[in-house]
C-alpha atoms as a PDB file:
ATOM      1  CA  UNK A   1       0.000   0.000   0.000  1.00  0.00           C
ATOM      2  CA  UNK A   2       1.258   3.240  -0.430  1.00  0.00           C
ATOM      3  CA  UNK A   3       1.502   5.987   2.190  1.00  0.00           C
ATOM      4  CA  UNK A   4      -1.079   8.623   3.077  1.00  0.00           C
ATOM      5  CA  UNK A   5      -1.114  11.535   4.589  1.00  0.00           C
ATOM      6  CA  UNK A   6      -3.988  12.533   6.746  1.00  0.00           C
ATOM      7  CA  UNK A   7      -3.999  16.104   8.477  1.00  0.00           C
ATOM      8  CA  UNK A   8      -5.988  17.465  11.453  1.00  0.00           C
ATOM      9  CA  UNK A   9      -7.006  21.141  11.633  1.00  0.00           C
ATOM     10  CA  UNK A  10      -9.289  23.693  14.081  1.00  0.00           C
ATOM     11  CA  UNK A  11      -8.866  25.918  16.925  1.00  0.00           C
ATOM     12  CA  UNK A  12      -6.752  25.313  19.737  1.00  0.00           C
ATOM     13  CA  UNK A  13      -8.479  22.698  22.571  1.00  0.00           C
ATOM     14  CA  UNK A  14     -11.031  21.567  19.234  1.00  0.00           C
ATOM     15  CA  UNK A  15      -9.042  17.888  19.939  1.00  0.00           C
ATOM     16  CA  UNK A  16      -7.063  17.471  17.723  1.00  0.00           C
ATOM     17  CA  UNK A  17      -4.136  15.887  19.624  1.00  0.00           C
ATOM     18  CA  UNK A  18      -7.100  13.189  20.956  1.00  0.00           C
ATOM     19  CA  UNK A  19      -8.447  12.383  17.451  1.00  0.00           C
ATOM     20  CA  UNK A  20      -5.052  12.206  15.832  1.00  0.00           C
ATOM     21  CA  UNK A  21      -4.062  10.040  18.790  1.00  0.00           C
ATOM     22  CA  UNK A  22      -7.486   7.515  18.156  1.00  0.00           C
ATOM     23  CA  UNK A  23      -7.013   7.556  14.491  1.00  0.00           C
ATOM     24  CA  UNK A  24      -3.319   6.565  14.532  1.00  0.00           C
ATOM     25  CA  UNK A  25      -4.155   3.680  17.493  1.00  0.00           C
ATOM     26  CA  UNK A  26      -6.960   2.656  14.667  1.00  0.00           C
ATOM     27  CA  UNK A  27      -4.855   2.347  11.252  1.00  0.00           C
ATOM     28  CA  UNK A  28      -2.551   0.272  13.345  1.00  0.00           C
ATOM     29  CA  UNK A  29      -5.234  -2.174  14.905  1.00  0.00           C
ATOM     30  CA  UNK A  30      -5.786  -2.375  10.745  1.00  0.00           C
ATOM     31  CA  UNK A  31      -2.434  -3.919  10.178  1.00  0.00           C
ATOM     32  CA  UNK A  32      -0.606  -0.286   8.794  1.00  0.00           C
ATOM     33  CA  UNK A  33       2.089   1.379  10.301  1.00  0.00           C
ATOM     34  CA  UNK A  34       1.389   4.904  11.564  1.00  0.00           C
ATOM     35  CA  UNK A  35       3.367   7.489  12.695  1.00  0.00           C
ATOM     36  CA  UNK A  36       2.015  11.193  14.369  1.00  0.00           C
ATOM     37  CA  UNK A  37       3.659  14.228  13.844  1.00  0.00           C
ATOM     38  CA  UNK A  38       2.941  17.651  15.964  1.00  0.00           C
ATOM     39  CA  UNK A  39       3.060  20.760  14.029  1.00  0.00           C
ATOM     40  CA  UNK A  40       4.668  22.980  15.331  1.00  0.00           C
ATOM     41  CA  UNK A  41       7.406  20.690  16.198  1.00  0.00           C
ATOM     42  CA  UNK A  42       9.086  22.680  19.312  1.00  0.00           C
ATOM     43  CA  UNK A  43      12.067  19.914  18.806  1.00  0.00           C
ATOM     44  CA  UNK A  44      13.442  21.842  16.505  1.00  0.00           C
ATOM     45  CA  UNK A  45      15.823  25.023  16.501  1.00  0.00           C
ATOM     46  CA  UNK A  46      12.873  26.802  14.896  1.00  0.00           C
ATOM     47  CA  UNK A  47      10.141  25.241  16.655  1.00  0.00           C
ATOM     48  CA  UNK A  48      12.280  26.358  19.771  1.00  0.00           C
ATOM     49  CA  UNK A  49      12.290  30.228  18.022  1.00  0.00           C
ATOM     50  CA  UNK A  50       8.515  29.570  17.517  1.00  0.00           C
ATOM     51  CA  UNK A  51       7.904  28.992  21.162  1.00  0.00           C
ATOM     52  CA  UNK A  52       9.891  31.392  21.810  1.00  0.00           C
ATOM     53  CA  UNK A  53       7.578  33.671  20.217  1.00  0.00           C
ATOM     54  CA  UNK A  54       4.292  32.355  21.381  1.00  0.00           C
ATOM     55  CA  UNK A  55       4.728  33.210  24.400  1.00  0.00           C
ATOM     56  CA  UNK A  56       6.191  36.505  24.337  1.00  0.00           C
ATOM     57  CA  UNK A  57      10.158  36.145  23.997  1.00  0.00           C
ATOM     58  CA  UNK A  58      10.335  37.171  20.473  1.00  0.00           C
ATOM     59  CA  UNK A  59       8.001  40.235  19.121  1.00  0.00           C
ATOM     60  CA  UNK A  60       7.693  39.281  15.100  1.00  0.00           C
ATOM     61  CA  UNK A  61       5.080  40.035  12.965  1.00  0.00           C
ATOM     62  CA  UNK A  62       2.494  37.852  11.395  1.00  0.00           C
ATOM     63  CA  UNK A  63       4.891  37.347   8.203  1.00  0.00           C
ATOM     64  CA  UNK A  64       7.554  36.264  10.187  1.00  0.00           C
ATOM     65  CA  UNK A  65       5.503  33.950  12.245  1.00  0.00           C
ATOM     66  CA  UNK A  66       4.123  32.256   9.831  1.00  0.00           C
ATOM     67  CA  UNK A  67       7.348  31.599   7.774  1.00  0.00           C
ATOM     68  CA  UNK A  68       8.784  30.150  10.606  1.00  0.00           C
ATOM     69  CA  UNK A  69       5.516  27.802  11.044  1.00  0.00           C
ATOM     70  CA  UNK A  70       6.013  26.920   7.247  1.00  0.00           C
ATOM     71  CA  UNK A  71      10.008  26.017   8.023  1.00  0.00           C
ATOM     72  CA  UNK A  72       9.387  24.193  10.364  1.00  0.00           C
ATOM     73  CA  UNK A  73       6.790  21.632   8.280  1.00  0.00           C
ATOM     74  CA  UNK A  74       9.721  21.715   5.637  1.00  0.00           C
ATOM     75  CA  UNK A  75      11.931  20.914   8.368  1.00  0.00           C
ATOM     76  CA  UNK A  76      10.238  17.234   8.910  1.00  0.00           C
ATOM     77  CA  UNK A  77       9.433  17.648   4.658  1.00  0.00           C
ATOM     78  CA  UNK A  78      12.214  14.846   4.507  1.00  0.00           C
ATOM     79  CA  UNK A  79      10.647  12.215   6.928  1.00  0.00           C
ATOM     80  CA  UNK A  80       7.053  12.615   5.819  1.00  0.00           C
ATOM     81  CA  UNK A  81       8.433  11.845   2.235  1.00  0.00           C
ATOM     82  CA  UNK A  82      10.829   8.722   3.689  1.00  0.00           C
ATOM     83  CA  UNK A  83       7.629   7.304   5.849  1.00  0.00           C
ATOM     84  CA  UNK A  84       4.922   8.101   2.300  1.00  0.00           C
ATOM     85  CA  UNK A  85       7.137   5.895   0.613  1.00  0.00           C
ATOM     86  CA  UNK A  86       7.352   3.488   2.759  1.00  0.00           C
ATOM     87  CA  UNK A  87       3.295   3.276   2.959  1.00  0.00           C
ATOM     88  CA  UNK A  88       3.367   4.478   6.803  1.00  0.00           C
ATOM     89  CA  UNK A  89       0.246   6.447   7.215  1.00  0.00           C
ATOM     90  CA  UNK A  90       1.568   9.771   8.527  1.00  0.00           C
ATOM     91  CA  UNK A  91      -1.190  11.574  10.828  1.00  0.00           C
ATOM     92  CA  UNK A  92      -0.655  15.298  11.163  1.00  0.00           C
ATOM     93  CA  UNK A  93      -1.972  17.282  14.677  1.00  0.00           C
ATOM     94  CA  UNK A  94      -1.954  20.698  12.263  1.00  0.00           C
ATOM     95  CA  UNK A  95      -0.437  20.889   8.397  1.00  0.00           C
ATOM     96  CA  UNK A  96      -0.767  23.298   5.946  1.00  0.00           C
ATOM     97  CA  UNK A  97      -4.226  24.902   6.284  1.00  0.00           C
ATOM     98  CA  UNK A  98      -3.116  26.207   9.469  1.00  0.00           C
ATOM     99  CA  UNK A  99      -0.472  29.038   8.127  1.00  0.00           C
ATOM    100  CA  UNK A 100      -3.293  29.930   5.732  1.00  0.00           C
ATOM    101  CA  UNK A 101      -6.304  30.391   8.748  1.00  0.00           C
ATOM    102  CA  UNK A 102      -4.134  32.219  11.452  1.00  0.00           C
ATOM    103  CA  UNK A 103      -1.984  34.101   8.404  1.00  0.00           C
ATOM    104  CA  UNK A 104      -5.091  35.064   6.536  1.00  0.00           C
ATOM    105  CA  UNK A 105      -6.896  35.897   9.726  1.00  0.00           C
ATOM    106  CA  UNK A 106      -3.952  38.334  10.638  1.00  0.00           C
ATOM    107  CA  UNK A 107      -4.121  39.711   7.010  1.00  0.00           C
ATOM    108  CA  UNK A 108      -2.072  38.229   5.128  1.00  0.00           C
ATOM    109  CA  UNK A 109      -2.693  37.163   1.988  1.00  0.00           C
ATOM    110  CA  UNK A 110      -4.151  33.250   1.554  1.00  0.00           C
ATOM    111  CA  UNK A 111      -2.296  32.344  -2.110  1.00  0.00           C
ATOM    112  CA  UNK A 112       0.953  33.436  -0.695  1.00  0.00           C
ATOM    113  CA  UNK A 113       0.780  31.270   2.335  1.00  0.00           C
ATOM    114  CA  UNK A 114       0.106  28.506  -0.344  1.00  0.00           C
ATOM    115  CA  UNK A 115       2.309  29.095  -2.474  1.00  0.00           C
ATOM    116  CA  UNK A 116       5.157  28.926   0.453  1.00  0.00           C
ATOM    117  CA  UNK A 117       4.208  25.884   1.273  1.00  0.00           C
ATOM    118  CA  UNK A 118       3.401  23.978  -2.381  1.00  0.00           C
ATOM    119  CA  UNK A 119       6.291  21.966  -2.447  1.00  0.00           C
ATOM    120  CA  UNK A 120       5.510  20.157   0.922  1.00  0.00           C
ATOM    121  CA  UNK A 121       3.723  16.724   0.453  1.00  0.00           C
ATOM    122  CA  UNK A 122      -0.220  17.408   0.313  1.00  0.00           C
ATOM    123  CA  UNK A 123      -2.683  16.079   2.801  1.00  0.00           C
ATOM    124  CA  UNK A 124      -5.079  13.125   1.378  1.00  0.00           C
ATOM    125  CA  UNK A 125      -7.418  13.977   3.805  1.00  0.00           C
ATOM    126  CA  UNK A 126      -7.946  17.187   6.102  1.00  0.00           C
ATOM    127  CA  UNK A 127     -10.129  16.569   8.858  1.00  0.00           C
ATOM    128  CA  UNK A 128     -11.513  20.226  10.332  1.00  0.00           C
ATOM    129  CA  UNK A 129     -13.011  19.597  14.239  1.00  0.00           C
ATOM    130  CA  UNK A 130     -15.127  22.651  14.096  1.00  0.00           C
ATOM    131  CA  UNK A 131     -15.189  24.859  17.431  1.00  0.00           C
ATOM    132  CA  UNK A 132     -16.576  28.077  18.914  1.00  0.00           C
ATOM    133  CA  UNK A 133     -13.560  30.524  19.864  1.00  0.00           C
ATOM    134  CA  UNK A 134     -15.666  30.331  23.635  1.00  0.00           C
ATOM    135  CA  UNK A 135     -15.400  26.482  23.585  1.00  0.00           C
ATOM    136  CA  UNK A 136     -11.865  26.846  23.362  1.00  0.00           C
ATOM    137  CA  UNK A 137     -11.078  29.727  25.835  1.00  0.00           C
ATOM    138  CA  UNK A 138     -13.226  27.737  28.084  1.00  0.00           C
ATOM    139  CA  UNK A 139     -11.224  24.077  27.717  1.00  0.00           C
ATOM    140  CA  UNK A 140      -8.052  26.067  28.177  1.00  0.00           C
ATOM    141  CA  UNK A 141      -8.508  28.531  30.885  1.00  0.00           C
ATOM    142  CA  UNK A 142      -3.997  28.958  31.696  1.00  0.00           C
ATOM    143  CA  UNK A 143      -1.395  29.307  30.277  1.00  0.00           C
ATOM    144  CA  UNK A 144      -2.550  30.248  27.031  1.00  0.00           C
ATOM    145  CA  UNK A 145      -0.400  31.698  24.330  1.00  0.00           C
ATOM    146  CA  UNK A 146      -0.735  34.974  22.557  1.00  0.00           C
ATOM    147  CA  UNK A 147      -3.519  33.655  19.728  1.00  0.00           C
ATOM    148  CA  UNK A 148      -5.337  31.584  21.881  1.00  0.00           C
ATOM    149  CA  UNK A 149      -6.221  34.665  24.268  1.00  0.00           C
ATOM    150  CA  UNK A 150      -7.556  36.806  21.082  1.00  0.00           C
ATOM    151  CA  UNK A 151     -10.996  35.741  20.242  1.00  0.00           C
ATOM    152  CA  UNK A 152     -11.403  38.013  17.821  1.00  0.00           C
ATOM    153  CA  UNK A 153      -8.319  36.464  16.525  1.00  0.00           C
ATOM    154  CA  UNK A 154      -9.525  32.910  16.611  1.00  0.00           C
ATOM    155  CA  UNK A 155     -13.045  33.924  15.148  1.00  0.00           C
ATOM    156  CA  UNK A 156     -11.085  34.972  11.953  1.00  0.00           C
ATOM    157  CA  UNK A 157      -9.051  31.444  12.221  1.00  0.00           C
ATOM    158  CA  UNK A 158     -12.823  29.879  12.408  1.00  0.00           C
ATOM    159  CA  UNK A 159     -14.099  31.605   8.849  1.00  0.00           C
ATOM    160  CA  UNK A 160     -10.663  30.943   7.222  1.00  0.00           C
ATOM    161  CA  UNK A 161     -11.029  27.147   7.945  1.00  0.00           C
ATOM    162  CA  UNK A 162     -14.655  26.843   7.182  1.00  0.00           C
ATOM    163  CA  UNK A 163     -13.777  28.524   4.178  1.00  0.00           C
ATOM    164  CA  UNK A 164     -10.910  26.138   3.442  1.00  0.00           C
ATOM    165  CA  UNK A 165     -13.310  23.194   4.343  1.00  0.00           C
ATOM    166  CA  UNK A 166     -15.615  23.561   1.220  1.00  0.00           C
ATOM    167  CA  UNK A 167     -13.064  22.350  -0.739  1.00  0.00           C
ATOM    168  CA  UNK A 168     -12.344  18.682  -2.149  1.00  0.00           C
ATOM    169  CA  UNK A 169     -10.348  16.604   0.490  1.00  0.00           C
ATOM    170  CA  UNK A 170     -11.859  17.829   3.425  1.00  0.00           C
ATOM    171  CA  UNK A 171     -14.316  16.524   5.999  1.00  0.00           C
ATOM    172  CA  UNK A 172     -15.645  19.146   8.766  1.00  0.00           C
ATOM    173  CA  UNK A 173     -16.987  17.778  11.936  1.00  0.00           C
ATOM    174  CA  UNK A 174     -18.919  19.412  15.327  1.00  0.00           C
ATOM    175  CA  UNK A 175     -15.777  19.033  18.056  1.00  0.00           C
ATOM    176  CA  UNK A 176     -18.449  20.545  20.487  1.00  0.00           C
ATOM    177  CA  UNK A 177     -19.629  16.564  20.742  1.00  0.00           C
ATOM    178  CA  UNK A 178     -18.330  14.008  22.711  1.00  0.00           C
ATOM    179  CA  UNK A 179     -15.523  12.566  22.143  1.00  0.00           C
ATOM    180  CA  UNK A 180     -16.517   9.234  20.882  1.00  0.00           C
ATOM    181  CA  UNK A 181     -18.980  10.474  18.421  1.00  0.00           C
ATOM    182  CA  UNK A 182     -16.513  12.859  16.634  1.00  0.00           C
ATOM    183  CA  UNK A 183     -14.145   9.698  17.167  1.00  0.00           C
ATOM    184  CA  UNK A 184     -16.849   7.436  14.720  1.00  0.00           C
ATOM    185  CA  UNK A 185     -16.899  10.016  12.475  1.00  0.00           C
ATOM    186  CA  UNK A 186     -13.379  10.323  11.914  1.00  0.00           C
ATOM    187  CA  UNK A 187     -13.195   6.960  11.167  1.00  0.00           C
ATOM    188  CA  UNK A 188     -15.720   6.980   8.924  1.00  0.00           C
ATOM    189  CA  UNK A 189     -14.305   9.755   6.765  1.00  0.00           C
ATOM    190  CA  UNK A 190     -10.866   7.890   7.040  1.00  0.00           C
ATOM    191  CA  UNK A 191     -11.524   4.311   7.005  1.00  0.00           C
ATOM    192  CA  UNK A 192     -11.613   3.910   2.676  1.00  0.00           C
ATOM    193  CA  UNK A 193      -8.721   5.799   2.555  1.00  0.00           C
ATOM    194  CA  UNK A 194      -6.588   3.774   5.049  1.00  0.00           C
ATOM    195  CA  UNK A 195      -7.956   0.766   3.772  1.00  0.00           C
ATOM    196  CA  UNK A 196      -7.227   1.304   0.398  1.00  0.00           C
ATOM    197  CA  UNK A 197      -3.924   2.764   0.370  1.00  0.00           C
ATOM    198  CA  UNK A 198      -4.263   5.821  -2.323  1.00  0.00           C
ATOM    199  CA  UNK A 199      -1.633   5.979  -5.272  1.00  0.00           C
ATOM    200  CA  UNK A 200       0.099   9.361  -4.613  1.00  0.00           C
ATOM    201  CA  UNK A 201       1.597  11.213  -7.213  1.00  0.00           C
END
């Protein structure tokens, strides 16, 4: 089978971390190797400049930022390609669409965030768990970082993703449920893909 590359997006506390967790657990109780990747990935000397930044060390603007969130994906750009050719399914806790929904939220401008980023591996599947800016403030009520205490901010994040959502390769689903029931239904959305192992390009 070959690889496949399945990406979760949404606010901040939406559960993403959970459902990426489930999913991978799932394709390898299917006989597939799986491997999860956090974006960003603080590991790294510019996920360390990105946290850095987050939480009020650096002072860049929202250009800066979000080059530094795209470097960082084309930091790991070498793995995901090593694992997608091996036929690991490679589940992403954020990917692309997120540099496009905080970027275009802060006003920058949506083609150029994809064009920055078109010569990473594309997701087969983007899974959006859809959230109220409230429902996250109120899951997270410490230590939050400098976006996730703007709800204004993170309303903007909402449209740009819903936005995003209405195109081909995406599935949105309520993350105000229970777990379990968004759970089944990202199964659901991913189970032919996993089981059938897509030809990538």
């Amino acid at each position: 089978m070959k690889g496949l590359l399945i990406a979760f997006e949404g606010l901040d506390q939406s559960g993403k971390q959970t459902q990426a967790e489930r999913l991978k657990a799932e394709v390898e109780k299917r006989g597939r190797g799986s491997v999860l990747l956090d974006f960003p990935s603080y590991e790294t000397r510019i996920g360390k400049e990105i946290e850095g930044a987050l939480h009020g060390g650096r002072d860049y603007g929202p250009d800066v930022m979000q080059l530094l969130y795209v470097a960082n994906r084309y930091e790991k750009k070498p793995q995901i390609e090593r694992l997608l050719a091996a036929g690991t399914v490679v589940v992403c806790d954020r990917y692309l669409a997120s540099s496009i929904a905080y970027g275009e939220a802060q006003g920058l401008d949506a083609g150029w965030l994809r064009d920055v980023q078109r010569y990473l591996p594309p997701p087969d599947l983007t899974i959006l768990l859809d959230i109220a800016p409230e429902t996250a403030a109120g899951r997270k009520t410490s230590n939050r970082d400098k976006y996730e205490r703007d709800l204004a901010l993170l309303s903007r994040v909402r449209d740009s993703y819903r936005r995003q959502a209405e195109a081909g390769g995406w599935v949105r689903l309520d993350g105000e449920r229970p777990k379990e029931a968004v759970a089944a239904d990202v199964l659901n959305a991913a189970a032919r893909l996993i089981d059938a192992g897509p030809a990538r390009p």
